[in-house]
Protein backbone atom coordinates (compact mmCIF):
# COMPACT_ATOMS: atom_id res chain seq x y z
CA UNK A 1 -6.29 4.76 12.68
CA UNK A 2 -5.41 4.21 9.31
CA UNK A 3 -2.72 1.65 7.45
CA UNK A 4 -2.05 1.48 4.41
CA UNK A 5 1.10 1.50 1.58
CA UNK A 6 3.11 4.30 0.85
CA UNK A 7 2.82 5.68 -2.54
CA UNK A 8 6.12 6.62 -2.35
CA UNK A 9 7.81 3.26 -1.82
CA UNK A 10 5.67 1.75 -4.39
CA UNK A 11 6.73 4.44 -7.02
CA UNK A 12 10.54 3.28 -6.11
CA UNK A 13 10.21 -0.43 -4.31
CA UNK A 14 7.96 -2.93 -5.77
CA UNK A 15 9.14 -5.15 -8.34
CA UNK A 16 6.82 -6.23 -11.60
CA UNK A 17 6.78 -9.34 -10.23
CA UNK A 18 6.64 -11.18 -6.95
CA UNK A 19 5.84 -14.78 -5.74
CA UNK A 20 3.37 -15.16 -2.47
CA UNK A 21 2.69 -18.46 -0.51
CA UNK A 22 -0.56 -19.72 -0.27
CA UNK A 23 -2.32 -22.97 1.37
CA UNK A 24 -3.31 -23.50 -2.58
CA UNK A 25 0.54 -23.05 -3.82
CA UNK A 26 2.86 -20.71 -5.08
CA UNK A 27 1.08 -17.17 -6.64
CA UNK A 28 2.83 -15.03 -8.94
CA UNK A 29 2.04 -11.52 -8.50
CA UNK A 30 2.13 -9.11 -11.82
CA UNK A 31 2.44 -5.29 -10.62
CA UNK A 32 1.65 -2.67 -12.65
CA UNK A 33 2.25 1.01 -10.98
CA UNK A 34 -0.15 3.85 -13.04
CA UNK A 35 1.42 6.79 -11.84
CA UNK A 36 -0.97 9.24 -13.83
CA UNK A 37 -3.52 7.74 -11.27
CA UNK A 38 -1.42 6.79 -8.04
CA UNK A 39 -3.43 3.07 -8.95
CA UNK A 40 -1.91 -0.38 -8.31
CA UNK A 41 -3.05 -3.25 -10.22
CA UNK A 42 -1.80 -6.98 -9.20
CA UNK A 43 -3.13 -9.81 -11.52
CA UNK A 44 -2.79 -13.17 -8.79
CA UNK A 45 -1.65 -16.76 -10.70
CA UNK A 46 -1.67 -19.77 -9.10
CA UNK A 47 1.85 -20.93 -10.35
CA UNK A 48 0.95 -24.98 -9.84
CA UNK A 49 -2.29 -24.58 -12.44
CA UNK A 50 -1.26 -21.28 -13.98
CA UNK A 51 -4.84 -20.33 -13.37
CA UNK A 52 -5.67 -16.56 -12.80
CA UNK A 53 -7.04 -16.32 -9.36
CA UNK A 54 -8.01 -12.27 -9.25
CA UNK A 55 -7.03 -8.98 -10.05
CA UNK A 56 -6.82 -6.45 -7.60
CA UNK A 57 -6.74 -2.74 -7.89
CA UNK A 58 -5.73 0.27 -5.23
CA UNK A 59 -5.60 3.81 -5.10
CA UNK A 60 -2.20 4.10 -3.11
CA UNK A 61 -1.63 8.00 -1.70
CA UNK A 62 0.91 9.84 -0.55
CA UNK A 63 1.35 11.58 3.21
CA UNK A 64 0.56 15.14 2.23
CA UNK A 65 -2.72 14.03 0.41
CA UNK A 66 -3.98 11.68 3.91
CA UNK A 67 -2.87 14.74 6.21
CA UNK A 68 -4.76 17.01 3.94
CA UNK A 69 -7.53 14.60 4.28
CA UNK A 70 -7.13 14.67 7.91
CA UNK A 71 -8.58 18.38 8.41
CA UNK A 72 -7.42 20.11 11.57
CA UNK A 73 -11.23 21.03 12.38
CA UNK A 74 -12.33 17.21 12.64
CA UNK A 75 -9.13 16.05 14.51
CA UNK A 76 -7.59 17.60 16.83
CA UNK A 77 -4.28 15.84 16.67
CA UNK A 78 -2.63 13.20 14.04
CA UNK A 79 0.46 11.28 14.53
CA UNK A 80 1.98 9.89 11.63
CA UNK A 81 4.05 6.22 11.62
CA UNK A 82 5.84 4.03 9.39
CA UNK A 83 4.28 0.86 10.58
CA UNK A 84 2.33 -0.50 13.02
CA UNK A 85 5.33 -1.07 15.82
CA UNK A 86 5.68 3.05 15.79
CA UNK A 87 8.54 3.21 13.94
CA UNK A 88 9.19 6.77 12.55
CA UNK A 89 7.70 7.71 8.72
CA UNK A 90 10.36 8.13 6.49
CA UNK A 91 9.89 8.02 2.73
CA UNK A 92 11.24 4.52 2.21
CA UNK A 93 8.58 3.33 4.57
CA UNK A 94 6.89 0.86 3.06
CA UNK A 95 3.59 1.79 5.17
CA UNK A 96 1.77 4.78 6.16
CA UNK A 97 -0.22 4.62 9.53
CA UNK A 98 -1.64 7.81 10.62
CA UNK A 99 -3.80 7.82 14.62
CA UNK A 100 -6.23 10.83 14.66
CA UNK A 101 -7.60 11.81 17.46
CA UNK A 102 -11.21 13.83 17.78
């Protein structure tokens, strides 16, 4: 099984800036989309110290680069997901989660 964000959402859906509660405080969350390199990079703040707490950096993908990933001679079936409940994949799914069976 694999979960992870949908390129595709990102590209379209996540704001510059967000704010995420943590047992510290309040973080604000820079975003900064690269689309040249599908990367994410979110630079954390805690908002109560204005302290940099980390930067984090991921490759995001698309579905047709995992399924191509996902060779039909390793697995012998792959369902694709737009979250963990089973909802359906469409492209304003925020998640990708593809089950591959051997």
């Amino acid at each position: 099984m694999l979960d992870t964000r949908n390129r595709d959402f990102v590209t379209r859906d996540v704001p510059s800036e967000e704010t995420v509660r943590l047992p510290e405080g309040t973080a604000r969350v820079e975003n900064h989309f690269d689309m040249r390199t599908s990367r994410i990079r979110q630079d954390w703040w805690l908002e109560t110290e204005g302290r940099h707490l980390g930067r984090l950096e991921i490759r995001l993908y698309s579905v047709h680069e995992l399924l191509r990933m996902l060779r039909p001679e390793r697995w012998s079936h792959v369902e694709l997901f737009g979250g963990l409940d089973g909802r359906p994949f469409v492209l304003e799914s925020p998640r990708i989660v593809l089950v591959a069976t051997k």
